[in-house]
PDB file of N, CA and C in Angstrom:
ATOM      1  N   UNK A   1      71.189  76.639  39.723  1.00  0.00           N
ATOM      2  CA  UNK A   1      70.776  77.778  38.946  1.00  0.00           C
ATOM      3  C   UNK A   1      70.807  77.396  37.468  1.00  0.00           C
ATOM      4  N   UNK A   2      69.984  77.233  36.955  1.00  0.00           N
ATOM      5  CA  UNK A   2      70.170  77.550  35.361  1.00  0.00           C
ATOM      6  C   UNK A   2      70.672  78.418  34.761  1.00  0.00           C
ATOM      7  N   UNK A   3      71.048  77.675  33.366  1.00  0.00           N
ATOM      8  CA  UNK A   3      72.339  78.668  32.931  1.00  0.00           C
ATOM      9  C   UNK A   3      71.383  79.342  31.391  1.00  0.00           C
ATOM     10  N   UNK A   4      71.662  79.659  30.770  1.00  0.00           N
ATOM     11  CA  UNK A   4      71.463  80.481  29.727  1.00  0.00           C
ATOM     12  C   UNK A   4      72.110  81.142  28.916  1.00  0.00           C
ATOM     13  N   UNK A   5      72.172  80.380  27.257  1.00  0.00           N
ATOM     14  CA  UNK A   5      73.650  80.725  26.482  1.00  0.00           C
ATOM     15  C   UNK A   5      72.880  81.972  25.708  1.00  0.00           C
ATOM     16  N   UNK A   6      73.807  82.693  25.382  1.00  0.00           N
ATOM     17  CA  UNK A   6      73.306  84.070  24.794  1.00  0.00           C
ATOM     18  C   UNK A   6      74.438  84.316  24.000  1.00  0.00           C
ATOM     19  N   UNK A   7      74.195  85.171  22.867  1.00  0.00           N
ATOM     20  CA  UNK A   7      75.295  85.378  21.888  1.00  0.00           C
ATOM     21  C   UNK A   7      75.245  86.971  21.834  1.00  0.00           C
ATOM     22  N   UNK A   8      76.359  87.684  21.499  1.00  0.00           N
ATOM     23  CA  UNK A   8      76.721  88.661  21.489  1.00  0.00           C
ATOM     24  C   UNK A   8      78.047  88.915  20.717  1.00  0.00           C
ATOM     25  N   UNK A   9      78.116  90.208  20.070  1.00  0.00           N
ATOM     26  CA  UNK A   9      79.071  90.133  19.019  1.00  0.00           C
ATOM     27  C   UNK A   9      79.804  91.288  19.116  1.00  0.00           C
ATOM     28  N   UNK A  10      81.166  91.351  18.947  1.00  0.00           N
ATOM     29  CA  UNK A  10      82.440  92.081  19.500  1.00  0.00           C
ATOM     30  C   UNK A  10      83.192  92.902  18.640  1.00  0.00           C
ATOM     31  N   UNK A  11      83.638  93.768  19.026  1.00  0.00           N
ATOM     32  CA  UNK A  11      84.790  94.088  17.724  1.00  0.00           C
ATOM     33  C   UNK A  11      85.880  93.510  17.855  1.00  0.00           C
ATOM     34  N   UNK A  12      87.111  92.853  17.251  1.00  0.00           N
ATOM     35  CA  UNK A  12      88.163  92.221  17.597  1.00  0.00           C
ATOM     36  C   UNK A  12      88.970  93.013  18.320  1.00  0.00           C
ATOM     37  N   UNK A  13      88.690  94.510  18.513  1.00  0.00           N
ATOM     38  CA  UNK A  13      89.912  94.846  19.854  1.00  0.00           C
ATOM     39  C   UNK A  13      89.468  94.489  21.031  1.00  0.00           C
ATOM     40  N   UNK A  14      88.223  94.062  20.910  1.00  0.00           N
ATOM     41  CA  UNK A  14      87.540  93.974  22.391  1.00  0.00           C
ATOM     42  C   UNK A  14      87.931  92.436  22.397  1.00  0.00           C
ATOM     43  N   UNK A  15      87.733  91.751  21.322  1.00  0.00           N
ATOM     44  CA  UNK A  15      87.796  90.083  21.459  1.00  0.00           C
ATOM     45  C   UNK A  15      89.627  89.871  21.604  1.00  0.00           C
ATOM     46  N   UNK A  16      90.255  90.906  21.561  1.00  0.00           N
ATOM     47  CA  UNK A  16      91.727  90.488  21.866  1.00  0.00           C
ATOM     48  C   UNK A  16      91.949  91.225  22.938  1.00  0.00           C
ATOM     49  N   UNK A  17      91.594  91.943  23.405  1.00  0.00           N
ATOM     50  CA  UNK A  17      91.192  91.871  24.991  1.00  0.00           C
ATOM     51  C   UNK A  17      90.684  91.414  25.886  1.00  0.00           C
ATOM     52  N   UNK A  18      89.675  90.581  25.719  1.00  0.00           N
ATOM     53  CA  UNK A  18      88.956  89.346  26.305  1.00  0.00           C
ATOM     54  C   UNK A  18      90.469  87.847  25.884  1.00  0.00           C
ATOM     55  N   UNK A  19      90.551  88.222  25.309  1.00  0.00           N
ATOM     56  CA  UNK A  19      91.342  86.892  24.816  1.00  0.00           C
ATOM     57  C   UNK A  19      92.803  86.961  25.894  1.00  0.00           C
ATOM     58  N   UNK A  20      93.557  88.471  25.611  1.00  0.00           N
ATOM     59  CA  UNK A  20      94.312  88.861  26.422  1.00  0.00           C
ATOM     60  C   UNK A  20      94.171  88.371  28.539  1.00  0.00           C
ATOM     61  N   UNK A  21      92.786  89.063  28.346  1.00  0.00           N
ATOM     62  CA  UNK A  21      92.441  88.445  30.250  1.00  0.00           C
ATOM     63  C   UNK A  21      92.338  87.106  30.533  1.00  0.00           C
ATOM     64  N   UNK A  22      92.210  86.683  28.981  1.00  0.00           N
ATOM     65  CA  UNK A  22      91.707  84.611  29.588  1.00  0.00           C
ATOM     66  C   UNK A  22      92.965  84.086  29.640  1.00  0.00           C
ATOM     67  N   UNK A  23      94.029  84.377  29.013  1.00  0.00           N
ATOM     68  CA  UNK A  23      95.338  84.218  28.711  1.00  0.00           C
ATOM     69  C   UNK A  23      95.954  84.222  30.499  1.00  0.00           C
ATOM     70  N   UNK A  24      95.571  85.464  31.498  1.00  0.00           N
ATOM     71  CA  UNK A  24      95.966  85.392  32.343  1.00  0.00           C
ATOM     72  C   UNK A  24      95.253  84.673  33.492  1.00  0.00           C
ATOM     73  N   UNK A  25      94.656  84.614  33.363  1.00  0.00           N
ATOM     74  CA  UNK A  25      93.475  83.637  34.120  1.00  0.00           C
ATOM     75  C   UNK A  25      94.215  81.955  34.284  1.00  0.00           C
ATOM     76  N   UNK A  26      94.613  81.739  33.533  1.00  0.00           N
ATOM     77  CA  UNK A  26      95.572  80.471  33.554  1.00  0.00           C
ATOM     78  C   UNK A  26      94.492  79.754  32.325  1.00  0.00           C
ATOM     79  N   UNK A  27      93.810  78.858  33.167  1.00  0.00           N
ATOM     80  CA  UNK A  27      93.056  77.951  32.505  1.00  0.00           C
ATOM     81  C   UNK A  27      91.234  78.202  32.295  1.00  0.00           C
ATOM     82  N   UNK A  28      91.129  79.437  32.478  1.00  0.00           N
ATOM     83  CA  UNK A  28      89.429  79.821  32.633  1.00  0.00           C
ATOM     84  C   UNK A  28      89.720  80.655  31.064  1.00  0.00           C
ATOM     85  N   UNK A  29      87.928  80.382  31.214  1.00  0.00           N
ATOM     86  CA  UNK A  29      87.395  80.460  29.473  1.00  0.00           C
ATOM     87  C   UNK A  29      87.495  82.129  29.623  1.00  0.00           C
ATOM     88  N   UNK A  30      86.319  82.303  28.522  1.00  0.00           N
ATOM     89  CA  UNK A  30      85.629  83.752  28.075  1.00  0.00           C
ATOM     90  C   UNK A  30      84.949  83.930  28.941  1.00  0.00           C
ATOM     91  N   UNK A  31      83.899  83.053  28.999  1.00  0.00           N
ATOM     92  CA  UNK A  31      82.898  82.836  29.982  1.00  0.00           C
ATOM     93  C   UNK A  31      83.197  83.358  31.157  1.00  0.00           C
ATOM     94  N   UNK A  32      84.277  82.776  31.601  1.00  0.00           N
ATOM     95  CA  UNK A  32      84.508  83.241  32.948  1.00  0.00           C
ATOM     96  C   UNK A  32      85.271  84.822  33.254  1.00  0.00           C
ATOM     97  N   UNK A  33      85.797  85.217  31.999  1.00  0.00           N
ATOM     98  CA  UNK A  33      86.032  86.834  31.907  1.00  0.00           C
ATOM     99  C   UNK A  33      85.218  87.273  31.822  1.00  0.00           C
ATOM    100  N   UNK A  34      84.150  87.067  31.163  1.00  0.00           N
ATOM    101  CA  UNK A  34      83.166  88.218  31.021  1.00  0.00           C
ATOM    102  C   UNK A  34      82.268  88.233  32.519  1.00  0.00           C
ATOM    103  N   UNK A  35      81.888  86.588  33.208  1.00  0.00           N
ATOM    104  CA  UNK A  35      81.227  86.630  34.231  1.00  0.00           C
ATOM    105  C   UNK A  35      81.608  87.427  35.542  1.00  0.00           C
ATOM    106  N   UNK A  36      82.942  87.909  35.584  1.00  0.00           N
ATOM    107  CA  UNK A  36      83.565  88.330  36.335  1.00  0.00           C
ATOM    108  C   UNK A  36      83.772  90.076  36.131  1.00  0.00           C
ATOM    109  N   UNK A  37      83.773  90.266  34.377  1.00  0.00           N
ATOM    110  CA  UNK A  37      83.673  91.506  34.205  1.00  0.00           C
ATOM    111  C   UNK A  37      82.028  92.196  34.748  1.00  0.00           C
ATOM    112  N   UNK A  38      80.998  91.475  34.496  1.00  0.00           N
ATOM    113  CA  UNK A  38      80.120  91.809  34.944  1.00  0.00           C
ATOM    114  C   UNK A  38      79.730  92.064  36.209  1.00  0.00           C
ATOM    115  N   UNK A  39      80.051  91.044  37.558  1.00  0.00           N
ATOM    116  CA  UNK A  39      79.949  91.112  38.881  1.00  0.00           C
ATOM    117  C   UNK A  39      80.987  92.681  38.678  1.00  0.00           C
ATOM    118  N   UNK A  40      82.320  92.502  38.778  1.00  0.00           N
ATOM    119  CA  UNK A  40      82.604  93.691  38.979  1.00  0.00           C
ATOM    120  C   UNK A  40      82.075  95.170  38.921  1.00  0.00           C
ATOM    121  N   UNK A  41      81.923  95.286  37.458  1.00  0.00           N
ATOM    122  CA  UNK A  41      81.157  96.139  37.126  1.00  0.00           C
ATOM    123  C   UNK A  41      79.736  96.802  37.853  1.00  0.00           C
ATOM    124  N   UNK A  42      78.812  95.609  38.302  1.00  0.00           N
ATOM    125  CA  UNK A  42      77.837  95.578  39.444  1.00  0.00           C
ATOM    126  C   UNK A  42      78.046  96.338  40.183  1.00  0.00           C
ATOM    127  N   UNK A  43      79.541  95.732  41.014  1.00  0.00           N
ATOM    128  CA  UNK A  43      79.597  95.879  42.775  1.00  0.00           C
ATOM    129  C   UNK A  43      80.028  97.280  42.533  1.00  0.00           C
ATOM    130  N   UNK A  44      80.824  97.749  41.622  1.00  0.00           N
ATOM    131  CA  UNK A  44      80.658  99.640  41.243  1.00  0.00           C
ATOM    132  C   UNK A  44      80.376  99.966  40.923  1.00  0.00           C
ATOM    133  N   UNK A  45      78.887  99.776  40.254  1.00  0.00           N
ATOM    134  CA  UNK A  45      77.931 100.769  40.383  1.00  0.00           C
ATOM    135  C   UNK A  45      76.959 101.190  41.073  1.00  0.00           C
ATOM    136  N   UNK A  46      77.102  99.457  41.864  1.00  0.00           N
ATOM    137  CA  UNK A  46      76.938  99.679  43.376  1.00  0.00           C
ATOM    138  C   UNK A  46      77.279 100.623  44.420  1.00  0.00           C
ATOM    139  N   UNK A  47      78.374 100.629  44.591  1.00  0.00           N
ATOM    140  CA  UNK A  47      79.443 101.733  45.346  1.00  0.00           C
ATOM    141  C   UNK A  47      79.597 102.788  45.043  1.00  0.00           C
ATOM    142  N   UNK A  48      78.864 103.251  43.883  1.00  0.00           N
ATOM    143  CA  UNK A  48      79.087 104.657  43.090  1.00  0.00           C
ATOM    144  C   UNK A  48      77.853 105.336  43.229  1.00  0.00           C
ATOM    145  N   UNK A  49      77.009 104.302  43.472  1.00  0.00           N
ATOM    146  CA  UNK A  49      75.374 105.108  43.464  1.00  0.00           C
ATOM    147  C   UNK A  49      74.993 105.523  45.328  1.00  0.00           C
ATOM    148  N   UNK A  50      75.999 104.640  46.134  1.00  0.00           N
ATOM    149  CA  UNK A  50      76.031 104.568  47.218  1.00  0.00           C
ATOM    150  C   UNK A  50      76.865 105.922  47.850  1.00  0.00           C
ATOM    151  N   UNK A  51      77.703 106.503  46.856  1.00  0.00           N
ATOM    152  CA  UNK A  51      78.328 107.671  47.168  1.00  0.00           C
ATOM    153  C   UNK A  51      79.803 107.495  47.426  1.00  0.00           C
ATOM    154  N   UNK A  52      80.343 105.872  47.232  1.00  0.00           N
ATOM    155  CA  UNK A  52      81.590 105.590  47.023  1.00  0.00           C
ATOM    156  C   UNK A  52      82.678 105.963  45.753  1.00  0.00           C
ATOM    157  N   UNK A  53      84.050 106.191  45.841  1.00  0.00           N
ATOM    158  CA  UNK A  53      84.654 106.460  44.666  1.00  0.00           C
ATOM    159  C   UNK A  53      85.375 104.908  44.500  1.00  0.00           C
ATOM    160  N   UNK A  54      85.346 104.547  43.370  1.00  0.00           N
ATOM    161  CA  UNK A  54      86.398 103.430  42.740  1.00  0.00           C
ATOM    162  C   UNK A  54      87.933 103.968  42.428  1.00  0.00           C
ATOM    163  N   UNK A  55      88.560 103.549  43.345  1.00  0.00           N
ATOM    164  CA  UNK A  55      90.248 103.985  42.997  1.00  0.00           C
ATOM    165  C   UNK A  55      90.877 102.756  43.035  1.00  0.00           C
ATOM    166  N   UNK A  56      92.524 103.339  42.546  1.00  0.00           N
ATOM    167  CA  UNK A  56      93.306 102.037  42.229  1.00  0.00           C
ATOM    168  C   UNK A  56      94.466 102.881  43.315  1.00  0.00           C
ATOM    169  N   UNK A  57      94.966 101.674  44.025  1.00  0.00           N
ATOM    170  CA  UNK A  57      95.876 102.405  45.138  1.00  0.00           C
ATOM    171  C   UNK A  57      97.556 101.560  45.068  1.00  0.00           C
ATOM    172  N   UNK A  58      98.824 102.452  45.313  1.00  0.00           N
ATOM    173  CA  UNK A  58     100.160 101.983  45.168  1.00  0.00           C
ATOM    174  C   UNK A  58     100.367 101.638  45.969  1.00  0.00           C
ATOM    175  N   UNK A  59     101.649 101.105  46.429  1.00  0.00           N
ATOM    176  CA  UNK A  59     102.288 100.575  47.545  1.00  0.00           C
ATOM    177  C   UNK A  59     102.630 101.712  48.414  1.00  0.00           C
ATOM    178  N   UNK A  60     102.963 103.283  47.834  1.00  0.00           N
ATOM    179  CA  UNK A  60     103.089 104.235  48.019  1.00  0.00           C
ATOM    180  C   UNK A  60     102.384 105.363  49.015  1.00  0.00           C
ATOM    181  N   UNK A  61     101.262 104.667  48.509  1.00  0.00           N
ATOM    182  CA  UNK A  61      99.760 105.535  49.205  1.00  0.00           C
ATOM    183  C   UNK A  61      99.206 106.523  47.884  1.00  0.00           C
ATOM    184  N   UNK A  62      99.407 106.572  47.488  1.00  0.00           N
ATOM    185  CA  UNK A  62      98.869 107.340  46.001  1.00  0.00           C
ATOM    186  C   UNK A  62      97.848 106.479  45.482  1.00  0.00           C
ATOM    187  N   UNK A  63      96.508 107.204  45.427  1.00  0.00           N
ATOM    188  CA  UNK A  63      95.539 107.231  44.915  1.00  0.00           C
ATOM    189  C   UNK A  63      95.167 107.735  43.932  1.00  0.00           C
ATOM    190  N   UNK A  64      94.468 107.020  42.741  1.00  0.00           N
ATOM    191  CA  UNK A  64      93.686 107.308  41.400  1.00  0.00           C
ATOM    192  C   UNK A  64      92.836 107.008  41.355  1.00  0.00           C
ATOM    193  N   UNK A  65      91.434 107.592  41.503  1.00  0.00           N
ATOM    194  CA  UNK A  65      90.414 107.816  41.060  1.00  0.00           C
ATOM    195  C   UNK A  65      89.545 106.651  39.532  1.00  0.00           C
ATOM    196  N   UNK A  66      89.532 106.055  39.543  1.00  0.00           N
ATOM    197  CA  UNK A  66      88.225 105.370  38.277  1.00  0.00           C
ATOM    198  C   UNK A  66      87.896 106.140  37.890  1.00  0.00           C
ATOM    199  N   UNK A  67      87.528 106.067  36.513  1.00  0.00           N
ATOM    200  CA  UNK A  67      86.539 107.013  35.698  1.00  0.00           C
ATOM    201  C   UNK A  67      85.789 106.042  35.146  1.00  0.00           C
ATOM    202  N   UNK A  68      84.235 105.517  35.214  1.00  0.00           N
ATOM    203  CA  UNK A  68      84.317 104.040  34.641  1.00  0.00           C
ATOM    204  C   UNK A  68      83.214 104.816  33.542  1.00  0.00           C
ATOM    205  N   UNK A  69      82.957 103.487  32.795  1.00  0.00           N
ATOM    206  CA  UNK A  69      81.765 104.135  31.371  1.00  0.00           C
ATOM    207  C   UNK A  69      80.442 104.876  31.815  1.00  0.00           C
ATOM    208  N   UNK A  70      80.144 104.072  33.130  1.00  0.00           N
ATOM    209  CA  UNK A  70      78.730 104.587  33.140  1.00  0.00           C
ATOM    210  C   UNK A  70      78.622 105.818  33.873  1.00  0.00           C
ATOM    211  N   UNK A  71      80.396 106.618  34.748  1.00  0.00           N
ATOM    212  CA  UNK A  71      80.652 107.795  35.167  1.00  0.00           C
ATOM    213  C   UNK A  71      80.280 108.806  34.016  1.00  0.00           C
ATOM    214  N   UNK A  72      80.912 108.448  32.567  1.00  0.00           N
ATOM    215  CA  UNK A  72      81.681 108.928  31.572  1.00  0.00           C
ATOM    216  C   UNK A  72      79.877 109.346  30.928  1.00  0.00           C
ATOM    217  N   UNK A  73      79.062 108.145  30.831  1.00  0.00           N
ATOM    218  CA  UNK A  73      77.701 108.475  30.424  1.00  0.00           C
ATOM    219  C   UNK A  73      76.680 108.977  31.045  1.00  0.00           C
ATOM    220  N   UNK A  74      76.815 109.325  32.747  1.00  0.00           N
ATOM    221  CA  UNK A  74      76.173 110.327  33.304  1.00  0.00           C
ATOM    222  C   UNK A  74      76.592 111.979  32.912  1.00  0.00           C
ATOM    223  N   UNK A  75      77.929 111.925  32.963  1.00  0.00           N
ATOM    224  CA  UNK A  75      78.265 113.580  32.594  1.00  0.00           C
ATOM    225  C   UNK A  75      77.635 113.896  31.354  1.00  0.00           C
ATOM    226  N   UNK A  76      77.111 113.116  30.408  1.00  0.00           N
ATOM    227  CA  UNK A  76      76.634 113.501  29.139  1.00  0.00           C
ATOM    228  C   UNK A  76      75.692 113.874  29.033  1.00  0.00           C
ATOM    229  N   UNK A  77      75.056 113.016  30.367  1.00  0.00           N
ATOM    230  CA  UNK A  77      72.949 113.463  30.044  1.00  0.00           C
ATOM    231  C   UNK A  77      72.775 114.692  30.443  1.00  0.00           C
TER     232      UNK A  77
END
């Protein structure tokens, strides 16, 4: 697959949040945060248009609900 460099420009809370996730990643770049923020992002809006909810679940059984941006920018239109 060919690759394709593209530039894009951040505010530094976002770039110390990106910086923050590469930090845990061990040894993977930006690159690979953002490539990963994106698939994610995909596969739920995938699942959201499909009639799925995105939750985050405890050891407990307690469920929370996602609210993600592009939820947040449908209620607006």
């Amino acid at each position: 697959m060919a690759k394709k460099r593209i530039q894009a420009n951040f505010s530094d809370d976002l770039v110390k949040k990106l910086e923050k996730l590469q930090e845990s990643y061990g040894e993977g770049n930006l690159s690979e945060v953002l490539r990963d923020a994106i698939y994610f992002y995909d596969w739920a809006r995938q699942q959201r248009s499909n009639g799925w909810s995105i939750g985050a679940f405890q050891e407990n059984g307690k469920v929370k609900e996602a609210i993600l941006p592009f939820d947040q920018k449908a209620e607006g239109e």
